[in-house]
C-alpha atoms as a PDB file:
ATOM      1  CA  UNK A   1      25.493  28.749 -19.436  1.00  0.00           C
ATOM      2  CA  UNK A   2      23.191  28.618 -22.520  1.00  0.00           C
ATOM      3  CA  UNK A   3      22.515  25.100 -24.348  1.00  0.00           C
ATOM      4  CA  UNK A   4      21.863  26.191 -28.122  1.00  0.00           C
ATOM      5  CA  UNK A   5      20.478  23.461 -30.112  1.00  0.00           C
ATOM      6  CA  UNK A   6      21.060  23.322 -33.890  1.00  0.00           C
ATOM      7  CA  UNK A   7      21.134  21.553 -37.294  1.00  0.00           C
ATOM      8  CA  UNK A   8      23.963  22.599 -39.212  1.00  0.00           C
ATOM      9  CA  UNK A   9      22.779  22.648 -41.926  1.00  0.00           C
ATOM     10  CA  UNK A  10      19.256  24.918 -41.435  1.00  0.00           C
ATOM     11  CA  UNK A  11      19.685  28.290 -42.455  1.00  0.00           C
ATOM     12  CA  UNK A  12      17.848  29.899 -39.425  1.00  0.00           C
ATOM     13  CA  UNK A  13      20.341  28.298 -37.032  1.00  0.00           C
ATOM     14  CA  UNK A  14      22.944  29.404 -38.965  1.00  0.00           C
ATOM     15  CA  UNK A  15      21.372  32.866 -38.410  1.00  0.00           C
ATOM     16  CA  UNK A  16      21.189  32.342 -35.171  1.00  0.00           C
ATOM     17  CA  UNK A  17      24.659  31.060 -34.660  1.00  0.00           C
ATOM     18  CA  UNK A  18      26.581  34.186 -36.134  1.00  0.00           C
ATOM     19  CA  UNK A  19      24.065  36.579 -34.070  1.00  0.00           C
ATOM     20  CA  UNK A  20      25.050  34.976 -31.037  1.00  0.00           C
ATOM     21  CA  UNK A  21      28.735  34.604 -32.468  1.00  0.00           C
ATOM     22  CA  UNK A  22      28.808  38.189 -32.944  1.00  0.00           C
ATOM     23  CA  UNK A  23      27.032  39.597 -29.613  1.00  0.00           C
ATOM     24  CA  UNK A  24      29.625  37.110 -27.942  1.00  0.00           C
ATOM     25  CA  UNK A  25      27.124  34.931 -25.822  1.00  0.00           C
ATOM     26  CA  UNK A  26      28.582  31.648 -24.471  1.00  0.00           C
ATOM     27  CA  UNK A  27      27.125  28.752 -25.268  1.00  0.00           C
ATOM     28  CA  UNK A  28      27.501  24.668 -25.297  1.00  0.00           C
ATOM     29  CA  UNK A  29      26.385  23.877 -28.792  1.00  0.00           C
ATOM     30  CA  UNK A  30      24.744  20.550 -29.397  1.00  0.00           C
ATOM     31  CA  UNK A  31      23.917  18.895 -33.037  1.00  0.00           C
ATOM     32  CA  UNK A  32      19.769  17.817 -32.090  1.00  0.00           C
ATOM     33  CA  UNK A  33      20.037  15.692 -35.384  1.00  0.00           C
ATOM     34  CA  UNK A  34      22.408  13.326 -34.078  1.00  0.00           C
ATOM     35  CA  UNK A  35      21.999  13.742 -30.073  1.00  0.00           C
ATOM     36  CA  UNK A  36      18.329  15.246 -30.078  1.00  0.00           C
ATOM     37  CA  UNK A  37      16.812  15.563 -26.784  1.00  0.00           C
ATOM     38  CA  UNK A  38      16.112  13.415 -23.988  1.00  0.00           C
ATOM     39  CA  UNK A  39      12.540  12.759 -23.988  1.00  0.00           C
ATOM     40  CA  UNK A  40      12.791  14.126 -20.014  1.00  0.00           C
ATOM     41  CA  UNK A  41      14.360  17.105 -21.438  1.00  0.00           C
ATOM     42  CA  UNK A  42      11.725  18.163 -24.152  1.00  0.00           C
ATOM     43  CA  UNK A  43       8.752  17.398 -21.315  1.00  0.00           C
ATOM     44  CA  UNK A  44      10.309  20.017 -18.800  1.00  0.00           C
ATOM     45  CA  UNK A  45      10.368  22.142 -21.220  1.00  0.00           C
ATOM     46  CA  UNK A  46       7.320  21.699 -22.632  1.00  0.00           C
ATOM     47  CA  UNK A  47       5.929  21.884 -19.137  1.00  0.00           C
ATOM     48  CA  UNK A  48       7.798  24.930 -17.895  1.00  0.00           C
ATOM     49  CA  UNK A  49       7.153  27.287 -21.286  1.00  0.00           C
ATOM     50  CA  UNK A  50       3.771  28.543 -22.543  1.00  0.00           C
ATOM     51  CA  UNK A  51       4.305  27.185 -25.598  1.00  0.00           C
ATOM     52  CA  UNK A  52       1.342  25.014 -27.562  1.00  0.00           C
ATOM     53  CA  UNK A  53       2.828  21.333 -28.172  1.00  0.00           C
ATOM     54  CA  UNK A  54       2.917  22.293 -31.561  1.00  0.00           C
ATOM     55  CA  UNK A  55       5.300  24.870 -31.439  1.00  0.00           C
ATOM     56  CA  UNK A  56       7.884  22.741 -30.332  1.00  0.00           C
ATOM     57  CA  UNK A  57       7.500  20.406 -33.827  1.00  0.00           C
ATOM     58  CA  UNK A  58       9.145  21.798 -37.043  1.00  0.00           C
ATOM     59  CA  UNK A  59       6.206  21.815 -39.012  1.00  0.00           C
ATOM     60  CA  UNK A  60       7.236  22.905 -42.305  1.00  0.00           C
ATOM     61  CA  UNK A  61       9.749  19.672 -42.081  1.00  0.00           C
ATOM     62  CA  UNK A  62       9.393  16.927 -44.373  1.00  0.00           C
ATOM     63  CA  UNK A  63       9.065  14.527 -41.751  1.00  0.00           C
ATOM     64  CA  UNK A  64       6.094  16.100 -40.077  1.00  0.00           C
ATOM     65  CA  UNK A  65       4.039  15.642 -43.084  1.00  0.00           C
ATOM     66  CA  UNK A  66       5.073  12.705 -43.977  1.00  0.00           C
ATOM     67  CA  UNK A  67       3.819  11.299 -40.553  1.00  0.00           C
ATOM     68  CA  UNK A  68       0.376  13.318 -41.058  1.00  0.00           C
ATOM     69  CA  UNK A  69       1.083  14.785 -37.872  1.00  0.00           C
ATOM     70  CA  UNK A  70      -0.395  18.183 -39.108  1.00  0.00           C
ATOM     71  CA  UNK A  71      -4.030  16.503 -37.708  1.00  0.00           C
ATOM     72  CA  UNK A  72      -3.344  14.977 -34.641  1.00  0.00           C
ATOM     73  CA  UNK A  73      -0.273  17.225 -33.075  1.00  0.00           C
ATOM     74  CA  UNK A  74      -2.897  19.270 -31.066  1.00  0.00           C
ATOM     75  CA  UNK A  75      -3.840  16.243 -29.228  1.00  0.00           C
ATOM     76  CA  UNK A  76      -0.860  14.868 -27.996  1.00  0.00           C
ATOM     77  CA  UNK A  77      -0.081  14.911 -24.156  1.00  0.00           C
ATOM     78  CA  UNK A  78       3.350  16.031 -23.392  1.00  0.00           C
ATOM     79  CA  UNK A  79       4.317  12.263 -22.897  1.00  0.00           C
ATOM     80  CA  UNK A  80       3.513  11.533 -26.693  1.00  0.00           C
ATOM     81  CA  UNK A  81       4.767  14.928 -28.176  1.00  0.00           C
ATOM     82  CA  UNK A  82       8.283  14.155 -26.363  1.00  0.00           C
ATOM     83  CA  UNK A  83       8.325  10.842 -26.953  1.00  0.00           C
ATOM     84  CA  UNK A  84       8.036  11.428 -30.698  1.00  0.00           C
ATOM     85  CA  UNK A  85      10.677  14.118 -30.581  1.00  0.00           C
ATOM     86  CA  UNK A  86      13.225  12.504 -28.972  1.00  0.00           C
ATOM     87  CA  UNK A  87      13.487   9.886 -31.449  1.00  0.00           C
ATOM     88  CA  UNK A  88      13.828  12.106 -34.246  1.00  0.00           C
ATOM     89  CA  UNK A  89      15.950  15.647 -34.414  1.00  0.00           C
ATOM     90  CA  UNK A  90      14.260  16.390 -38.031  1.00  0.00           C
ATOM     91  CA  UNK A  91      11.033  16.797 -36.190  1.00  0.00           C
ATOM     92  CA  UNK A  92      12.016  19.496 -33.725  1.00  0.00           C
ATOM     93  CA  UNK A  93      11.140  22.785 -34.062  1.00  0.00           C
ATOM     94  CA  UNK A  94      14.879  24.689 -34.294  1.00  0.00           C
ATOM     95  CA  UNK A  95      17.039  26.296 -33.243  1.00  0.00           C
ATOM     96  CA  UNK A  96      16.584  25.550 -30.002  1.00  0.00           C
ATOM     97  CA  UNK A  97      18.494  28.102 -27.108  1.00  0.00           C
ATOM     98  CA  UNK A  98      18.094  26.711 -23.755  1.00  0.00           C
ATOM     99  CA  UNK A  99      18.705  29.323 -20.476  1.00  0.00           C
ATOM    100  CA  UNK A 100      17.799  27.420 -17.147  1.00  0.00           C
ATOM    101  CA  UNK A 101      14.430  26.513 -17.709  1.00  0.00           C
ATOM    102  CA  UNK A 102      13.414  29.268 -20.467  1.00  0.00           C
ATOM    103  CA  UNK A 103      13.410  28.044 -24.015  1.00  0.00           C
ATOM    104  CA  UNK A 104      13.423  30.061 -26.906  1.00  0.00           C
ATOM    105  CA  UNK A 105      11.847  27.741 -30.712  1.00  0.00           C
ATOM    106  CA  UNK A 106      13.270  29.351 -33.543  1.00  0.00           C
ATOM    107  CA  UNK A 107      14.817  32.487 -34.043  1.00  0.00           C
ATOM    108  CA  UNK A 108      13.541  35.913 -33.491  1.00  0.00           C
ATOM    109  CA  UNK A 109      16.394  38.451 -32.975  1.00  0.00           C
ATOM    110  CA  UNK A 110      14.401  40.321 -30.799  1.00  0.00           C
ATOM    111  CA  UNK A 111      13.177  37.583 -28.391  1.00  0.00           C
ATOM    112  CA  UNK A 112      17.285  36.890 -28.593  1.00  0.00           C
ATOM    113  CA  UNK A 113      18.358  40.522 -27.902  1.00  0.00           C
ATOM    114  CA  UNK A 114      15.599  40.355 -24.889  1.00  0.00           C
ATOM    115  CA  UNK A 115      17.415  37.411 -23.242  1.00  0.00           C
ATOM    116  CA  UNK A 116      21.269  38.338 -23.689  1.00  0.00           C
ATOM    117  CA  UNK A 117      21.355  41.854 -24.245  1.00  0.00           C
END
């Protein structure tokens, strides 16, 4: 089964949310501004995707520059990237569609189409 993790009120995960809706994947749907992710969670992840750190921090978000975090992101360890995240859902990079271990930042229908269709 397929975690996707959303803010309601984002416009991508809406997006997201009536593409998946509509190419009827199943999915447990959890709010990452009020239950973001463990801290274990988001270093798995970080550890099993190629991802940079930074992709997994929403960095157009308010929050992101108002904690400067534009200049030090790239030097975080996975322990301090997580351990930010966790703390606050704002700062996440979303939506957020978890299968197994793959994750998918953002949305990109085609990445989407690639991994349910």
């Amino acid at each position: 089964m397929a975690t996707f993790y959303w803010y309601p009120k984002c416009s991508t995960c809406k997006k997201a949310k009536i593409w998946l809706d509509e190419n009827n994947v199943k999915y447990d749907i959890i709010d990452m501004i009020e239950t973001p992710p463990a801290k274990e969670l988001l270093e798995k992840w970080m550890e099993a995707n190629d991802y940079p750190i930074r992709r997994f921090f929403n960095t157009s978000g308010i929050r992101y520059r108002e904690q400067g975090l534009k200049n030090i992101v790239n030097d975080f360890s996975t322990d301090e990237a997580a351990g930010r995240l966790c703390v606050d859902g704002m700062l996440i990079k979303r939506p957020i569609m978890v299968l197994g271990d793959k994750v998918l930042l953002g949305f990109k229908e085609a990445a989407y189409e690639e991994a349910f269709l």
